[in-house]
C-alpha atoms as a PDB file:
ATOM      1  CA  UNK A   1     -21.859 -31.686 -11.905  1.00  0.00           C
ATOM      2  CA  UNK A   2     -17.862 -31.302 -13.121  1.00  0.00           C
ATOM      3  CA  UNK A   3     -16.720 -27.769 -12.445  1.00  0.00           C
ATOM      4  CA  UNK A   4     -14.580 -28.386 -15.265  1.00  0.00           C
ATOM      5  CA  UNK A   5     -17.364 -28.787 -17.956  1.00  0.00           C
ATOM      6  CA  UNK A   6     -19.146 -25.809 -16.627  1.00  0.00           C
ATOM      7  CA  UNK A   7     -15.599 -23.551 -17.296  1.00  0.00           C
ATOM      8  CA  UNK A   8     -14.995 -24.954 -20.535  1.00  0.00           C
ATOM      9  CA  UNK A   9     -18.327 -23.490 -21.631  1.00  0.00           C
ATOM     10  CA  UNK A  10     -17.291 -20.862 -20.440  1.00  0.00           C
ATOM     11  CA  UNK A  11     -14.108 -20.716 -22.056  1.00  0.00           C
ATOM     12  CA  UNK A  12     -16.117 -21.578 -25.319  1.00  0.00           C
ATOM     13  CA  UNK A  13     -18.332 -18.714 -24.951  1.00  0.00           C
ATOM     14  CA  UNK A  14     -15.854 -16.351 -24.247  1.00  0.00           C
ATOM     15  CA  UNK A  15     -13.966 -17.304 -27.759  1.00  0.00           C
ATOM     16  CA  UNK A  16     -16.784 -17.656 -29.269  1.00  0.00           C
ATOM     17  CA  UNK A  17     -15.610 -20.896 -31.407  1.00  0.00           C
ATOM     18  CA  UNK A  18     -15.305 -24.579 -30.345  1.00  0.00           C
ATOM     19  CA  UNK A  19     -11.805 -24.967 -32.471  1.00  0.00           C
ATOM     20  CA  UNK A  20     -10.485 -22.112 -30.789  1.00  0.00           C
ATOM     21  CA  UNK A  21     -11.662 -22.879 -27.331  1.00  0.00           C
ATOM     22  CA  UNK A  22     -10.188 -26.450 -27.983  1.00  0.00           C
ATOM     23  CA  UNK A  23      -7.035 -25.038 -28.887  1.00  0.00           C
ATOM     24  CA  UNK A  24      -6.625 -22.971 -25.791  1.00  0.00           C
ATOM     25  CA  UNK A  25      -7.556 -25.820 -23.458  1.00  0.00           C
ATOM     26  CA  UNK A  26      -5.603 -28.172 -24.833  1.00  0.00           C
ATOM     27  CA  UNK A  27      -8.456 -30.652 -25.862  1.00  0.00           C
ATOM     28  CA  UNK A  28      -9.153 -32.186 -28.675  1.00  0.00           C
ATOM     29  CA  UNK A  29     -12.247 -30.782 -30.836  1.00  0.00           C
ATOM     30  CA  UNK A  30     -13.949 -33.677 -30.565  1.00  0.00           C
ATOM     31  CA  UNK A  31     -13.067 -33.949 -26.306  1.00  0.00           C
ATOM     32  CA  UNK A  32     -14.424 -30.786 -25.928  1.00  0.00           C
ATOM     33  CA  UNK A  33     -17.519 -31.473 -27.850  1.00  0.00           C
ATOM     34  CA  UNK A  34     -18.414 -34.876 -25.716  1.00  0.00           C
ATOM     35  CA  UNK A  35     -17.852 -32.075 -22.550  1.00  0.00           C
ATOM     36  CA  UNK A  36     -20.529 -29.755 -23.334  1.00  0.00           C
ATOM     37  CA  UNK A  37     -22.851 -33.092 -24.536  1.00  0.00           C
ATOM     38  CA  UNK A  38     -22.111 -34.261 -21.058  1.00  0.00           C
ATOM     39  CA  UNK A  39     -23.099 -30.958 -18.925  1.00  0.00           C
ATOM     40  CA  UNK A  40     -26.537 -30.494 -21.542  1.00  0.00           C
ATOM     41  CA  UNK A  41     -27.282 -34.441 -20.375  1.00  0.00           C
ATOM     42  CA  UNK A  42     -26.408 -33.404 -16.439  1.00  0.00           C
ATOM     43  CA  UNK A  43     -28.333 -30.224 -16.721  1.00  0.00           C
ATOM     44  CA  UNK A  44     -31.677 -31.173 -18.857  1.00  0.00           C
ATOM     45  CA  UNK A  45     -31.002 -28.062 -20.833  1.00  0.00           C
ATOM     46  CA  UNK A  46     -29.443 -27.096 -24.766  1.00  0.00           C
ATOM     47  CA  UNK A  47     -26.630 -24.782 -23.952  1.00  0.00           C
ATOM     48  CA  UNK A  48     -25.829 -23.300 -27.312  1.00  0.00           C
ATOM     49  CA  UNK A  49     -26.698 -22.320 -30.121  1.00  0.00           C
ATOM     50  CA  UNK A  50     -24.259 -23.343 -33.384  1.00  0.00           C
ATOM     51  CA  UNK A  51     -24.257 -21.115 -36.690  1.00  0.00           C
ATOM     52  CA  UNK A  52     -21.738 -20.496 -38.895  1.00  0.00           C
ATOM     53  CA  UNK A  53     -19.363 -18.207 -37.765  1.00  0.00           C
ATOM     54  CA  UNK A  54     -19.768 -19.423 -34.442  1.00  0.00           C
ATOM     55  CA  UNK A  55     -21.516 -20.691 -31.100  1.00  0.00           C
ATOM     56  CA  UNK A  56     -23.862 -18.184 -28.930  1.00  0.00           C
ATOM     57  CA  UNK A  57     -25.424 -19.390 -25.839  1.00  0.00           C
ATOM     58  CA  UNK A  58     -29.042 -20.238 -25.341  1.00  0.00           C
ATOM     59  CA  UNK A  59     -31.712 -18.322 -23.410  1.00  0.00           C
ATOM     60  CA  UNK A  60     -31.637 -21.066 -21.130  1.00  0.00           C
ATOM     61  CA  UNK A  61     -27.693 -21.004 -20.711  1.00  0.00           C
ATOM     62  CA  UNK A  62     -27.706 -17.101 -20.587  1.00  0.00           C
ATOM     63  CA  UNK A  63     -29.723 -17.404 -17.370  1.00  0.00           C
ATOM     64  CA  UNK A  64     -27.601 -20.477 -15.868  1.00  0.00           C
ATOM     65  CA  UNK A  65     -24.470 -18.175 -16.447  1.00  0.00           C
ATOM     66  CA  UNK A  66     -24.325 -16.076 -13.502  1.00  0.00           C
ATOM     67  CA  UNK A  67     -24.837 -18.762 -11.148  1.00  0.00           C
ATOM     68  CA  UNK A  68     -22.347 -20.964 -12.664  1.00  0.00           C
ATOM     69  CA  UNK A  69     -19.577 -17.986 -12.535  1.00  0.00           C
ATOM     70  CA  UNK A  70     -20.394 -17.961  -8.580  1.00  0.00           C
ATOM     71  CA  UNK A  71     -19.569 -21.237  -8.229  1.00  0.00           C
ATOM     72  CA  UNK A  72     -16.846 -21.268  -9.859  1.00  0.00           C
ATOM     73  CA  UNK A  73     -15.421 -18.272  -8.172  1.00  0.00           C
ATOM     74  CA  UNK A  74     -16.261 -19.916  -5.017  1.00  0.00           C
ATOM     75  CA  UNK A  75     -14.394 -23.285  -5.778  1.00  0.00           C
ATOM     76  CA  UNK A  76     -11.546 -20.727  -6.718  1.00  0.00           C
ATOM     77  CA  UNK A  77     -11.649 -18.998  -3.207  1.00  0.00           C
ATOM     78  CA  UNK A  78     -11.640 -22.890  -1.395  1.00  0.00           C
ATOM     79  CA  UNK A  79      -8.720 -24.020  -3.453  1.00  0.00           C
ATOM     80  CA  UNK A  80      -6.770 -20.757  -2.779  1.00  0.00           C
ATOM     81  CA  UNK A  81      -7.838 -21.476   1.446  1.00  0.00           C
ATOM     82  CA  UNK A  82      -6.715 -24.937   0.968  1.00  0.00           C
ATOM     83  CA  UNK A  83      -3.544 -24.227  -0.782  1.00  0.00           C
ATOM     84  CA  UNK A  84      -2.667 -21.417   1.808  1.00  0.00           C
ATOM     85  CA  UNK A  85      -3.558 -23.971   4.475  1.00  0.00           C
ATOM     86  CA  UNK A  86      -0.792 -26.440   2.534  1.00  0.00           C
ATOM     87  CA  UNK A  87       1.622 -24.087   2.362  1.00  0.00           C
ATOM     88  CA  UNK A  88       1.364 -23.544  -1.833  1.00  0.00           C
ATOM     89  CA  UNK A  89      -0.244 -20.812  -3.684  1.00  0.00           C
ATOM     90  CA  UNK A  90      -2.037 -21.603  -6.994  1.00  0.00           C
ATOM     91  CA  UNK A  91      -5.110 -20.219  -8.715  1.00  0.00           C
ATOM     92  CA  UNK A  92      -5.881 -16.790 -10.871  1.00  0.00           C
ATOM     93  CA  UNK A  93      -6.781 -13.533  -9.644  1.00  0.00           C
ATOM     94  CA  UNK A  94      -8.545 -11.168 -12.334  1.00  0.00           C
ATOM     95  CA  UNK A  95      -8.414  -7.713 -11.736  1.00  0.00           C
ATOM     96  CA  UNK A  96     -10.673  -5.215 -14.411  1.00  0.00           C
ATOM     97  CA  UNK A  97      -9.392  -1.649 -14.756  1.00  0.00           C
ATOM     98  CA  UNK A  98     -11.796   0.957 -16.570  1.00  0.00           C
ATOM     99  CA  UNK A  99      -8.918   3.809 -16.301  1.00  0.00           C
ATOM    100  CA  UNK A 100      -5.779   2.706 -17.920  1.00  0.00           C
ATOM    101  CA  UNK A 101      -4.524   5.923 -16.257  1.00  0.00           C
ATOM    102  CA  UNK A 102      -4.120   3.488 -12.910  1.00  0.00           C
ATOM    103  CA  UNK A 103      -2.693   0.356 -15.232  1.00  0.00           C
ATOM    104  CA  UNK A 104       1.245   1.154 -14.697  1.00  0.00           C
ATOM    105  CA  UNK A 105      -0.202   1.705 -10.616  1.00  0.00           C
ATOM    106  CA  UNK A 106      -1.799  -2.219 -11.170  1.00  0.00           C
ATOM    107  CA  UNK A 107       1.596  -3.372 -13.259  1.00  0.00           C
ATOM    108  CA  UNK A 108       3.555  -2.602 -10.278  1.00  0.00           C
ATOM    109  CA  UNK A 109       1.102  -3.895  -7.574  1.00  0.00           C
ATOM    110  CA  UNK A 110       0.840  -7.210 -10.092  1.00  0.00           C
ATOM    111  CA  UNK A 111       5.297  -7.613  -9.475  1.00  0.00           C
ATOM    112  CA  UNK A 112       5.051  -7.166  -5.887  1.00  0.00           C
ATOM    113  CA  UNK A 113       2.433  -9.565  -5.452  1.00  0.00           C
ATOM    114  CA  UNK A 114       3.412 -12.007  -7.797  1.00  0.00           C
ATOM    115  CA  UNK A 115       7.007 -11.915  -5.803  1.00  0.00           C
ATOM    116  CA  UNK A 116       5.244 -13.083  -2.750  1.00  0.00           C
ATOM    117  CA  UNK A 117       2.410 -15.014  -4.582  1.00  0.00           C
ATOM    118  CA  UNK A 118       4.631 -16.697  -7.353  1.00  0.00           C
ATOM    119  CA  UNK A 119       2.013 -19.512  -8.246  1.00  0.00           C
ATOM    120  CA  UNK A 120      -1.081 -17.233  -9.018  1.00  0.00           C
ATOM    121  CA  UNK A 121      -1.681 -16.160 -12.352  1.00  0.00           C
ATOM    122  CA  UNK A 122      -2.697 -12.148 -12.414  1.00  0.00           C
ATOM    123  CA  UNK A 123      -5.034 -11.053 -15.376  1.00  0.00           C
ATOM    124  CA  UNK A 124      -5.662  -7.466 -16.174  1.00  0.00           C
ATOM    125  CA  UNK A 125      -8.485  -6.336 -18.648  1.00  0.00           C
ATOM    126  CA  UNK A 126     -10.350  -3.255 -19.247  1.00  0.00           C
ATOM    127  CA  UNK A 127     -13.922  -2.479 -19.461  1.00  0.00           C
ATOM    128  CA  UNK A 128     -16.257  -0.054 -18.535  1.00  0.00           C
ATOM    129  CA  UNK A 129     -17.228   0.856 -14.636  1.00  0.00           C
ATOM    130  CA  UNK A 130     -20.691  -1.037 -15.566  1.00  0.00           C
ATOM    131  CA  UNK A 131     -19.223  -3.963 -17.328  1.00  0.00           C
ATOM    132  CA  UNK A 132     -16.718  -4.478 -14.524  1.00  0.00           C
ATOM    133  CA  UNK A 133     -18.688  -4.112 -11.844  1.00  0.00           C
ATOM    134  CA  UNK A 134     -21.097  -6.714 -12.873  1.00  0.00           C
ATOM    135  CA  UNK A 135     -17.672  -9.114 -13.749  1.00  0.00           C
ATOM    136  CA  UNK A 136     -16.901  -8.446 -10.000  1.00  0.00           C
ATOM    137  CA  UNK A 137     -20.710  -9.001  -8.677  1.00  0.00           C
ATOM    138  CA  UNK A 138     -20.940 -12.567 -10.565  1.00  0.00           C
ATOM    139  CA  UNK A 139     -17.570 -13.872  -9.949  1.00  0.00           C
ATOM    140  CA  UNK A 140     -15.807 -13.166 -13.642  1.00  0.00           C
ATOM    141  CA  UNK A 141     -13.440 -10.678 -11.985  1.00  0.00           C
ATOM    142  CA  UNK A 142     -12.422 -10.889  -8.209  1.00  0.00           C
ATOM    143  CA  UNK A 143     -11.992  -6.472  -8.302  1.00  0.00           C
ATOM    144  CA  UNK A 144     -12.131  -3.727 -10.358  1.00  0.00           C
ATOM    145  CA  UNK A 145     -11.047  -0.113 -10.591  1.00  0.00           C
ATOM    146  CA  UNK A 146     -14.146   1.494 -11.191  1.00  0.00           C
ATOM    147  CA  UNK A 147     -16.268   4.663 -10.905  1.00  0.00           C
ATOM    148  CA  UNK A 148     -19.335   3.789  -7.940  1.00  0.00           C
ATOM    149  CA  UNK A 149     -21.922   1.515  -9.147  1.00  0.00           C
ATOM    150  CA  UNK A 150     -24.300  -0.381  -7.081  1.00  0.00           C
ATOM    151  CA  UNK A 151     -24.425  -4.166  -6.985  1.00  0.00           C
ATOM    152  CA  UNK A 152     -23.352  -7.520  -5.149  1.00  0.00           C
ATOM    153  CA  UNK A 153     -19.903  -6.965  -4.050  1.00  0.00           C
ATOM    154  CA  UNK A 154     -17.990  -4.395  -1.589  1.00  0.00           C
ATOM    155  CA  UNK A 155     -17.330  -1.195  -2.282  1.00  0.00           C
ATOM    156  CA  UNK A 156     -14.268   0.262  -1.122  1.00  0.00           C
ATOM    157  CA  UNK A 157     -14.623   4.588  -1.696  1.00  0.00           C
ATOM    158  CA  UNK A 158     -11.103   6.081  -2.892  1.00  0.00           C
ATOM    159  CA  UNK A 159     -11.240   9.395  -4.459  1.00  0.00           C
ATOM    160  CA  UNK A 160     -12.816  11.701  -6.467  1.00  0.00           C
ATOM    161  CA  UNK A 161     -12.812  13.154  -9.593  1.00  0.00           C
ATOM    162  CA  UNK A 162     -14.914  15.763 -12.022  1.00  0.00           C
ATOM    163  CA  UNK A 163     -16.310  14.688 -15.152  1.00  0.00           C
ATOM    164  CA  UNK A 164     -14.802  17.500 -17.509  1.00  0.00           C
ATOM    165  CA  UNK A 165     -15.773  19.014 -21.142  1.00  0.00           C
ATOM    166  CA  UNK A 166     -12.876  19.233 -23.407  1.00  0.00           C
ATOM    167  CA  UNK A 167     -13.320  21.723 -26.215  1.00  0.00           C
ATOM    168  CA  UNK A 168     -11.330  22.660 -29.060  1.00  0.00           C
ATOM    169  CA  UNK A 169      -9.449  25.538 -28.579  1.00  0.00           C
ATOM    170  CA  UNK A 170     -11.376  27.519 -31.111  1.00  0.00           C
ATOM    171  CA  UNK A 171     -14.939  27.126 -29.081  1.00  0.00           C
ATOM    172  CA  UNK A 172     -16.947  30.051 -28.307  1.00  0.00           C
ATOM    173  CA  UNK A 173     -16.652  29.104 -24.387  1.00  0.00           C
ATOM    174  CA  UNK A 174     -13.182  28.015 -24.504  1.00  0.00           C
ATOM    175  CA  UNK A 175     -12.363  30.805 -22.340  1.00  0.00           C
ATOM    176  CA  UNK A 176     -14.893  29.859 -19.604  1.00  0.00           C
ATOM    177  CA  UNK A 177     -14.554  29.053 -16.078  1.00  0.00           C
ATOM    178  CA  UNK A 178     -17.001  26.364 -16.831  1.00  0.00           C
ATOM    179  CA  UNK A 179     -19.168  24.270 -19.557  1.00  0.00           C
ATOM    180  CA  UNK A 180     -22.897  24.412 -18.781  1.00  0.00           C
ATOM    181  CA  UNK A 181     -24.415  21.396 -18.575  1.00  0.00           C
ATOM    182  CA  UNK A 182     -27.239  21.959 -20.729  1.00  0.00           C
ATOM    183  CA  UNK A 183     -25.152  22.843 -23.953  1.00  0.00           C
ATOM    184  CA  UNK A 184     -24.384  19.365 -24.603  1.00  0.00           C
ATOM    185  CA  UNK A 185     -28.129  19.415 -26.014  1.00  0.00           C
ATOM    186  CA  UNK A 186     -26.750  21.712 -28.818  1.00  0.00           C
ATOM    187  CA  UNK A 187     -23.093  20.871 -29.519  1.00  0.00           C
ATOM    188  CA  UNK A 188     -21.492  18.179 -32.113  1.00  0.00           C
ATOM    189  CA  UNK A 189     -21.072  15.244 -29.426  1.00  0.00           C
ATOM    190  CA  UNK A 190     -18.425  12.633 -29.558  1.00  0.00           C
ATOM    191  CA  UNK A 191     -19.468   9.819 -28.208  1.00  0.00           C
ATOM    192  CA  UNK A 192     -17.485   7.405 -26.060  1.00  0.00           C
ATOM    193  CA  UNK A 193     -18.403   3.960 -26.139  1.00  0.00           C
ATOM    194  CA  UNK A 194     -21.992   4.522 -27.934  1.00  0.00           C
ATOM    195  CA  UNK A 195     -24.861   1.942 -26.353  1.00  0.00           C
ATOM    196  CA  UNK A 196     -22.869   1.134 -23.236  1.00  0.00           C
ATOM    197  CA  UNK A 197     -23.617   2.479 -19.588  1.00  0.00           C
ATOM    198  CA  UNK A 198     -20.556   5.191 -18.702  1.00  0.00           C
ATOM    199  CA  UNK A 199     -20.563   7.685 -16.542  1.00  0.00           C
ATOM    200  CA  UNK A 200     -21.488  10.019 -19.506  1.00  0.00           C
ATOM    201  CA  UNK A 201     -24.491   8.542 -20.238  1.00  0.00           C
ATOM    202  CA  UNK A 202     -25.851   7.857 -16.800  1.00  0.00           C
ATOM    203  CA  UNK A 203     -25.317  11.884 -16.374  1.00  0.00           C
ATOM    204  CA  UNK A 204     -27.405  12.541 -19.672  1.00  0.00           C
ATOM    205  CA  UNK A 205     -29.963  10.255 -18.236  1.00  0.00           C
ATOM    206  CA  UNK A 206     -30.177  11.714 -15.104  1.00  0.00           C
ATOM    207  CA  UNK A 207     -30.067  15.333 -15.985  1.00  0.00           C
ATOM    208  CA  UNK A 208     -32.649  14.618 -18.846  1.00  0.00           C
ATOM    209  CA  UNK A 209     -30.341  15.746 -21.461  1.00  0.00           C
ATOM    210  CA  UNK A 210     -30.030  14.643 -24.785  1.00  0.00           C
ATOM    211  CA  UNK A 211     -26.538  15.319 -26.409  1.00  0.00           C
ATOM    212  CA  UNK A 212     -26.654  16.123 -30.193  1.00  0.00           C
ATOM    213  CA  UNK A 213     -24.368  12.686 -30.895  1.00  0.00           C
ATOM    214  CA  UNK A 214     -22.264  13.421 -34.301  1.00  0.00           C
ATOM    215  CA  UNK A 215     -19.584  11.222 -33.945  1.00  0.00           C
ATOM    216  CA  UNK A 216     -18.477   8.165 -31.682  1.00  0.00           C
ATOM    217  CA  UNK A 217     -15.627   6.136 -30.616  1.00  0.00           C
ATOM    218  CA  UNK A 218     -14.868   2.910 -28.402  1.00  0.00           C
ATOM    219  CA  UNK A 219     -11.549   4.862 -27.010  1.00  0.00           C
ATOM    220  CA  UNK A 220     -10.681   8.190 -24.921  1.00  0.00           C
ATOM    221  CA  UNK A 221      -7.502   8.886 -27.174  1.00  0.00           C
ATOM    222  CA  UNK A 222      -9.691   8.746 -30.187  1.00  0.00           C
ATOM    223  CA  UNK A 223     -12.394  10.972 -28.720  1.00  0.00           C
ATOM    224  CA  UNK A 224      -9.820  13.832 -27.763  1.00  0.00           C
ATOM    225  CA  UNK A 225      -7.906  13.865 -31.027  1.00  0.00           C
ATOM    226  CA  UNK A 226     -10.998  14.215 -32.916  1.00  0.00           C
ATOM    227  CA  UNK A 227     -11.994  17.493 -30.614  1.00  0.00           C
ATOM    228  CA  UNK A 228      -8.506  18.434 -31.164  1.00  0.00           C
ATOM    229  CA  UNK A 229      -8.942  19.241 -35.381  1.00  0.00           C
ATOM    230  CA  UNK A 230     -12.687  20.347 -34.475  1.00  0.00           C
ATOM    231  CA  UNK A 231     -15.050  17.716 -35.035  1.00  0.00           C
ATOM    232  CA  UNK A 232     -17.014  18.588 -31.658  1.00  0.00           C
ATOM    233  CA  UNK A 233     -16.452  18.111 -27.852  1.00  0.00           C
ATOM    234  CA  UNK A 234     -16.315  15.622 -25.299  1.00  0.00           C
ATOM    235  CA  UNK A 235     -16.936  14.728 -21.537  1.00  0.00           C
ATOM    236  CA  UNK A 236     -14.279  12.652 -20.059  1.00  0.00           C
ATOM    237  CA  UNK A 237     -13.269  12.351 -16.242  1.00  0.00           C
ATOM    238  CA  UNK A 238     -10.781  14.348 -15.109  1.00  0.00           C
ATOM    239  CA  UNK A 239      -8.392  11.623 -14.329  1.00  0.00           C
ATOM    240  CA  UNK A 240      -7.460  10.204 -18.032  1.00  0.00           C
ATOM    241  CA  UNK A 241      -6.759  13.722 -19.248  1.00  0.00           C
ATOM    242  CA  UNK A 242      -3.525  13.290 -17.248  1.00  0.00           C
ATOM    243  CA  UNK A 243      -1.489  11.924 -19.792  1.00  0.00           C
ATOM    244  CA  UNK A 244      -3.242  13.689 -22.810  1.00  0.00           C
ATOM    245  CA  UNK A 245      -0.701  16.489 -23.933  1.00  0.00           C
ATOM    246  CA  UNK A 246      -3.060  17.221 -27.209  1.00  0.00           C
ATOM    247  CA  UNK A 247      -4.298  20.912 -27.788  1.00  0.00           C
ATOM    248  CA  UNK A 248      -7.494  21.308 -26.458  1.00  0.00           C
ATOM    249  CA  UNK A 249      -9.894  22.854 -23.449  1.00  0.00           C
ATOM    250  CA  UNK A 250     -10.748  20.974 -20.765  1.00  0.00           C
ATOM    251  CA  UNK A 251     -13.759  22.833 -18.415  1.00  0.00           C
ATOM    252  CA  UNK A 252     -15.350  21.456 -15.461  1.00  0.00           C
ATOM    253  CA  UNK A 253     -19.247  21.772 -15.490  1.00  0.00           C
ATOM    254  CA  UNK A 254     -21.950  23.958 -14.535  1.00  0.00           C
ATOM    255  CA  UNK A 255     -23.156  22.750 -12.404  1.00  0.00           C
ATOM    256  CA  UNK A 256     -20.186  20.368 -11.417  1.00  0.00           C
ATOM    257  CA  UNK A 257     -19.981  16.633 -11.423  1.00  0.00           C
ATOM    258  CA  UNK A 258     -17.836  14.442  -8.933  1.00  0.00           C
ATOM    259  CA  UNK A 259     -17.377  10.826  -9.610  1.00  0.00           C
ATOM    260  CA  UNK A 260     -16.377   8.575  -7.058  1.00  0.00           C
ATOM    261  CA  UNK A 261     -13.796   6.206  -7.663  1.00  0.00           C
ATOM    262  CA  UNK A 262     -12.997   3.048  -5.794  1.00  0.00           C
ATOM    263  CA  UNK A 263     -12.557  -0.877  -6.112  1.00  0.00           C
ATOM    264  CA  UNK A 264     -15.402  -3.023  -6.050  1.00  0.00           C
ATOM    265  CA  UNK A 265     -14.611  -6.371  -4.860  1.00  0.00           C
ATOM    266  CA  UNK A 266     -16.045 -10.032  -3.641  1.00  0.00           C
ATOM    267  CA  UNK A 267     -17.649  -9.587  -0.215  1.00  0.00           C
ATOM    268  CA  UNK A 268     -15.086 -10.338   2.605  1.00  0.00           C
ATOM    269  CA  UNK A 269     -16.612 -13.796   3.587  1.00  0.00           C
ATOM    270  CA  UNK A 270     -16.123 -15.147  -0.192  1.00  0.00           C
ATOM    271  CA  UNK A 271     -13.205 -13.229  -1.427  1.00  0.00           C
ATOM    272  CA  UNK A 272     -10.592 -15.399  -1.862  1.00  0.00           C
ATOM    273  CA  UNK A 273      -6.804 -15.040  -0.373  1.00  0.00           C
ATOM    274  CA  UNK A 274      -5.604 -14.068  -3.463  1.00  0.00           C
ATOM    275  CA  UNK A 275      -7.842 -11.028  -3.823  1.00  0.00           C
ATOM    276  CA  UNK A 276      -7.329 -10.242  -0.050  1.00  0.00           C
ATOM    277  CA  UNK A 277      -4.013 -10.422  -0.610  1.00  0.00           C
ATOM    278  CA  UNK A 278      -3.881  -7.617  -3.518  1.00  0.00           C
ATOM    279  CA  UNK A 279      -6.237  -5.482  -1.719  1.00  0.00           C
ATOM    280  CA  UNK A 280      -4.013  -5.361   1.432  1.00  0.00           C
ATOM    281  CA  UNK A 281      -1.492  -4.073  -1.244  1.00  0.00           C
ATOM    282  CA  UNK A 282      -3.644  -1.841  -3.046  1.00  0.00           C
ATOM    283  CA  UNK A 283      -5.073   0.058   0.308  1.00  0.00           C
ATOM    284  CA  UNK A 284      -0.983   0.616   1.334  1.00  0.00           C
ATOM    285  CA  UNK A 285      -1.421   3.201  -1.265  1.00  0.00           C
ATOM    286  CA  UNK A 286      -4.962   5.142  -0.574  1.00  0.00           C
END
């Protein structure tokens, strides 16, 4: 089987169009069609699913996925070895980020390694600790700046940091030491990133708690100018309240919450000297 059939389903599924997958490639809409013809004859197996606004991948396909993503994160990591070994450098290192507090760290890691790695494309994208950590675990991403999760990659511990409330200033506790825990079960709630896995909810979880969820948001900056004019509170960690200079309350918990923060990466024996590389450069600074 063609590496090179299995990423351009890959590359279809990610842009969720043939056309546009096409156009990115560089094939032709009809040479990427005869592709993924030619992987479902090689595999036995319908890969996707057409409608109208789109493609979607079959149940089949969904559970081919994460092995194909290993493989082709492994052919990634023997290409890099070989070009080393050849004196080049060539390939793409992705790196996933779910605090763009430590992007402008990243930006200026990404220049010093791409001065002594000129030939390997860097990507940066965001996501959620969760999301990123499963990237990492089946080969999408080769690391990620994450809060801990568990799975199949390396964990590499770096600091840590409280999960805060942030009030507006006109809260009845806003002049607390602390927020308890348990009032979240009683307060307007809004909601970051509403039916993923955060930190947030995994604390809820845990603790039993239900929040009284008014309001939601897919960003931080959203959710903190919304507590600003009143519309409820928040939980947020520590660190991206750095750069917020907003008017509001920011309280650690009762009882308090630490969140460890750290890269997850390929295990040593299949990372690939790219990623090595950047982590050798990224651990200069912890």
């Amino acid at each position: 089987m063609e590496t090179e059939k299995i990423r351009v389903l890959l590359q279809v599924l990610e842009l969720g169009t043939l056309s546009a997958a096409a156009e990115k490639l560089g094939y032709t809409p009809s040479g990427l069609s005869r592709s993924i013809a030619s992987l479902e004859q090689e595999t036995g197996l319908t890969l996707l699913i057409r409608e109208r606004r789109g493609v979607r991948p079959t149940t089949a396909c969904e559970e081919m996925l994460p092995s194909w993503r290993r493989l082709l994160a492994a052919q990634e990591q023997a290409d890099q070895a070989l070009a080393a070994l050849l004196g080049l450098d060539r390939g793409r290192l992705r790196i996933g980020s779910s605090y763009g507090s430590y992007l402008p760290m990243l930006a200026r890691l990404v220049s010093e390694f791409s001065r002594q790695w000129p030939g390997i494309r860097v990507e940066l994208f965001e996501g959620t600790s969760s999301e990123l950590g499963d990237a990492v675990a089946d080969g999408q991403a080769d690391l990620a700046l994450i809060s801990r999760r568990s799975g199949d990659f390396e964990w590499i511990g770096w600091k840590q940091e409280q999960l805060m409330a942030v009030l507006p200033t006109s809260h009845s506790l806003a002049g607390e030491s602390a927020f308890p825990l348990e009032r979240f079960a009683g307060e307007s709630f809004i909601e970051i990133h509403p039916d993923r896995e955060t930190d947030n909810s995994r604390l809820f979880l845990q603790e039993n708690i239900v929040p009284r969820r008014r309001f939601s948001c897919g960003d931080t900056l959203a959710a903190l100018s919304m507590v600003e004019v009143g519309l409820g509170i928040t939980l947020v960690n520590a660190l991206l309240l750095e750069s917020w200079r907003g008017n509001t309350v920011a309280l650690p918990l009762d009882p308090p919450c630490l969140v460890e923060i750290g890269v997850a990466c390929a295990p040593k024996e299949i990372r690939s000297p790219a990623a090595e590389k950047f982590l050798s450069l990224l651990r200069q600074l912890s």
